[in-house]
C-alpha atoms as a PDB file:
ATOM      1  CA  UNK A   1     123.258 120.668  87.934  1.00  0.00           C
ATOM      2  CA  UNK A   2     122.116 118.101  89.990  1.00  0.00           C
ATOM      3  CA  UNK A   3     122.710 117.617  93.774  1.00  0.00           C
ATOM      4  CA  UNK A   4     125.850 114.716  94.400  1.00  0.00           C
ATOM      5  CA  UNK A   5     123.135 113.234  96.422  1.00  0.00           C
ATOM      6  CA  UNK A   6     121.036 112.438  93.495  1.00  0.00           C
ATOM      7  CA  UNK A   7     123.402 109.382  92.737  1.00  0.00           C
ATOM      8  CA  UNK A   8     122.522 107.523  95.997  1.00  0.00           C
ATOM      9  CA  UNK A   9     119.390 104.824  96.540  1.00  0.00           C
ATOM     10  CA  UNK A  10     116.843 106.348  99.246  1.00  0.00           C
ATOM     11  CA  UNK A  11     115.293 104.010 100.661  1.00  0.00           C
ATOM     12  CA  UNK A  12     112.032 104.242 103.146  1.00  0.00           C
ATOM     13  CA  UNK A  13     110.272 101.489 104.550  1.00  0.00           C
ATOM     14  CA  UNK A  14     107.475 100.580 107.645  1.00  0.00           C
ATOM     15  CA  UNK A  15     109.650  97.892 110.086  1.00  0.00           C
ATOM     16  CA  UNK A  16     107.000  96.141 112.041  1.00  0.00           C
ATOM     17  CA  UNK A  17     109.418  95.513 114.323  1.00  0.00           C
ATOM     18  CA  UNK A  18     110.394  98.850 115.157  1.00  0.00           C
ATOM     19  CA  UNK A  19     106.649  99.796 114.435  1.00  0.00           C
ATOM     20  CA  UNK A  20     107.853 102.915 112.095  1.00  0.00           C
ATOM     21  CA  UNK A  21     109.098 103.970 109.277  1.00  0.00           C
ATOM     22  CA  UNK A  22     113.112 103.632 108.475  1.00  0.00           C
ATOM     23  CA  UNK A  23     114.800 105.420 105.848  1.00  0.00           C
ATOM     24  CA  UNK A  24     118.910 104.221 105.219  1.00  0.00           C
ATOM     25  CA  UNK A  25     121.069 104.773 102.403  1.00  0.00           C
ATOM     26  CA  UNK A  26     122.896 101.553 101.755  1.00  0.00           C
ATOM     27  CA  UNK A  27     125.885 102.922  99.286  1.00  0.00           C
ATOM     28  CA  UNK A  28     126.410 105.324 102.380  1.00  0.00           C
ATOM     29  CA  UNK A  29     125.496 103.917 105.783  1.00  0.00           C
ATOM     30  CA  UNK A  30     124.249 100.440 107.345  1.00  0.00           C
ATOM     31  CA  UNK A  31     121.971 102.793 109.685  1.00  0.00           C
ATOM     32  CA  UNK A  32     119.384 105.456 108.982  1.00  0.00           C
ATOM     33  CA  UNK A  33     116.362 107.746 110.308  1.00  0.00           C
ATOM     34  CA  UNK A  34     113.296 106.493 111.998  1.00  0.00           C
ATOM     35  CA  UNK A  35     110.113 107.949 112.814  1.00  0.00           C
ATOM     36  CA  UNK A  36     106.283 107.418 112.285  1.00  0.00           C
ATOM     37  CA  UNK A  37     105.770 110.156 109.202  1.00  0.00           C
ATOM     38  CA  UNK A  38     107.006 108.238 106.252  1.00  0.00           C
ATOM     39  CA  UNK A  39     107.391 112.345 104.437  1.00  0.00           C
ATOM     40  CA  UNK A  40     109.305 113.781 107.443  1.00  0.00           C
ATOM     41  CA  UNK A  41     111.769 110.630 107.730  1.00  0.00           C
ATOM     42  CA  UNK A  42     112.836 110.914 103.831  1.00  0.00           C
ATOM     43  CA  UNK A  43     113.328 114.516 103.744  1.00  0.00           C
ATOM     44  CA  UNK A  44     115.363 113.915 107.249  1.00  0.00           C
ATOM     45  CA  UNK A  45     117.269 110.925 105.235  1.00  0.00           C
ATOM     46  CA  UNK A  46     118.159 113.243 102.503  1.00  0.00           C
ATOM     47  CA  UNK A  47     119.044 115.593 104.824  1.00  0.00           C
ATOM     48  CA  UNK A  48     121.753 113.110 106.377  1.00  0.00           C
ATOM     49  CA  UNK A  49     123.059 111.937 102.814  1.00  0.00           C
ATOM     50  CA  UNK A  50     123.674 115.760 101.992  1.00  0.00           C
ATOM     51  CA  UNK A  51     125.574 116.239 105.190  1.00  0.00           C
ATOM     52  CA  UNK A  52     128.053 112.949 104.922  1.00  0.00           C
ATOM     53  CA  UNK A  53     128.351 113.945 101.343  1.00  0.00           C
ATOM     54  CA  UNK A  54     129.975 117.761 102.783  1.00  0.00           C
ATOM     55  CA  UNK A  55     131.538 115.583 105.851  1.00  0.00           C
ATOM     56  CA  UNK A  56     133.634 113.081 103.076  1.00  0.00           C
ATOM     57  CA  UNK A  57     134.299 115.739 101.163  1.00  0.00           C
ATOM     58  CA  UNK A  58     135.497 118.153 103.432  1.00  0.00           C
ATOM     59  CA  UNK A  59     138.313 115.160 104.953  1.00  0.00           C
ATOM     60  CA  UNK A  60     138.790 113.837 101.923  1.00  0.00           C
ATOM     61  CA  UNK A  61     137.299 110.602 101.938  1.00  0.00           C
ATOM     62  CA  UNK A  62     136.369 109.316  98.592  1.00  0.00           C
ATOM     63  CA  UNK A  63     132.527 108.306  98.322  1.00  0.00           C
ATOM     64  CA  UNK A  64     131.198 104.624  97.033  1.00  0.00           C
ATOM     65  CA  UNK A  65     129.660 105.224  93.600  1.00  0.00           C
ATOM     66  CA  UNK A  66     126.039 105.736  93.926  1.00  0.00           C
ATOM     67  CA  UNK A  67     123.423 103.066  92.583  1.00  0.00           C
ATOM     68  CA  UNK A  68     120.896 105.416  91.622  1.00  0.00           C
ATOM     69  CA  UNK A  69     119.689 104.548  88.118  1.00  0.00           C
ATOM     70  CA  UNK A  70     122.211 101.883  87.258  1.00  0.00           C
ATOM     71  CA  UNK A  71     121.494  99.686  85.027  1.00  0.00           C
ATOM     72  CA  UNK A  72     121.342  95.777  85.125  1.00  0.00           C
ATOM     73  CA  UNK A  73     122.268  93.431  82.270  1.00  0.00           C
ATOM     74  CA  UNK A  74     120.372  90.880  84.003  1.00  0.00           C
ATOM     75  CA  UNK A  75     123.151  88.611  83.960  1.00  0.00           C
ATOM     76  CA  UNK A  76     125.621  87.429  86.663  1.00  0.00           C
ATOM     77  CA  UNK A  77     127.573  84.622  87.677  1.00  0.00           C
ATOM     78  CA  UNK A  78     126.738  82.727  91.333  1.00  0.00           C
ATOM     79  CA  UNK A  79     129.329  79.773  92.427  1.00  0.00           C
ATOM     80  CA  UNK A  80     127.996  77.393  94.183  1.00  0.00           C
ATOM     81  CA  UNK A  81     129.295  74.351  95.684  1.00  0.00           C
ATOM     82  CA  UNK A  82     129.314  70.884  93.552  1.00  0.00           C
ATOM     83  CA  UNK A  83     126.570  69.405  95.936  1.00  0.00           C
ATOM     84  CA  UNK A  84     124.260  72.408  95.658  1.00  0.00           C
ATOM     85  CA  UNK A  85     124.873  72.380  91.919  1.00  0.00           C
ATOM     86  CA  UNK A  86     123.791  69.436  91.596  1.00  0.00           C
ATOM     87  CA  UNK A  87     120.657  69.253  93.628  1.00  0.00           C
ATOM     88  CA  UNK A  88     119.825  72.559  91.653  1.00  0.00           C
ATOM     89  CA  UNK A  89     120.059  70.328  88.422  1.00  0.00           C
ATOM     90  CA  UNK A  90     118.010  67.653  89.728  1.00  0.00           C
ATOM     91  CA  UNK A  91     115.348  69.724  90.935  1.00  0.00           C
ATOM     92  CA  UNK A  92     115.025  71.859  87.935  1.00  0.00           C
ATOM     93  CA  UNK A  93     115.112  68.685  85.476  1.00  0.00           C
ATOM     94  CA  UNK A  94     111.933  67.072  87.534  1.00  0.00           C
ATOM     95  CA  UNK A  95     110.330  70.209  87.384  1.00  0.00           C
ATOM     96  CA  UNK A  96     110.615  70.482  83.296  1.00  0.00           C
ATOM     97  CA  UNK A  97     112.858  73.860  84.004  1.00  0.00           C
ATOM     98  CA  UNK A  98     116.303  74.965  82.735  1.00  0.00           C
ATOM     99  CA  UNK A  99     118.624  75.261  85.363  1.00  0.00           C
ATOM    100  CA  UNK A 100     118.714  79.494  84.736  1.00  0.00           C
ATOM    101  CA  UNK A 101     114.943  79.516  85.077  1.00  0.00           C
ATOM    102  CA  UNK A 102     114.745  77.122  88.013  1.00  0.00           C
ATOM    103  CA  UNK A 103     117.429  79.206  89.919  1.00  0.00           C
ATOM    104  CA  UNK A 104     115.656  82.929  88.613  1.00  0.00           C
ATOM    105  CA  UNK A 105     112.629  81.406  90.222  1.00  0.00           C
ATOM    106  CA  UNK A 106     113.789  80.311  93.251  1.00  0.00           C
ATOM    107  CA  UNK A 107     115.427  84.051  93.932  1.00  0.00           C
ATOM    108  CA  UNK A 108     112.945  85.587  92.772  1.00  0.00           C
ATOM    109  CA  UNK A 109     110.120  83.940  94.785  1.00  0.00           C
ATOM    110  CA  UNK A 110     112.836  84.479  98.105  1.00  0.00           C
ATOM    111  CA  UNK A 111     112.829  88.455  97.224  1.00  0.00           C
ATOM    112  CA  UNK A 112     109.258  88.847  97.191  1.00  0.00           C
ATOM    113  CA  UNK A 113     108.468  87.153 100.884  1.00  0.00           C
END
């Protein structure tokens, strides 16, 4: 059987701001663990997960379902304002582009910065 933990995105990255590493949970918790040993601050983060798992639990506070191996259809809807839909139109025609492909583009090129 596998740990209620398992469900729940761990997540450990270097901030150059905070010149180390930060690990966070976001189903669970908008903060998270620090430090400058990227091994050490995961096993600290599951750590934390297993303990506000017990915490909820133990008060009865229902826990967010975890995103853990979901699954994506690859499909969802955005509104937009009229103006915006339109530019997004325009732009996409004068580049030869579908609107869907114009827009997957666009968000995709503004994850990956």
């Amino acid at each position: 059987m596998r740990k209620k933990s398992a469900q729940y995105l761990k997540i450990v990255e270097w901030s150059e701001e905070d010149q180390c590493f930060v690990g966070r949970c976001p189903e669970l918790m908008l903060g998270g663990v620090h430090g400058k040993n990227e091994q050490k601050v995961f096993a600290e983060l599951c750590a934390v997960i297993d303990e506000w798992i017990k915490d909820a639990e133990k008060i009865g506070i229902d826990l967010p379902p975890g995103m853990s191996g979901k699954r994506y259809s690859g499909k969802f809807n955005l509104r937009v304002d009229k103006q915006l839909h339109e530019r997004l139109a325009i732009e996409a025609f004068k580049q030869g582009k579908s609107l869907n492909a114009y827009c997957a583009e666009a968000l995709e090129n503004e994850v990956s910065r």
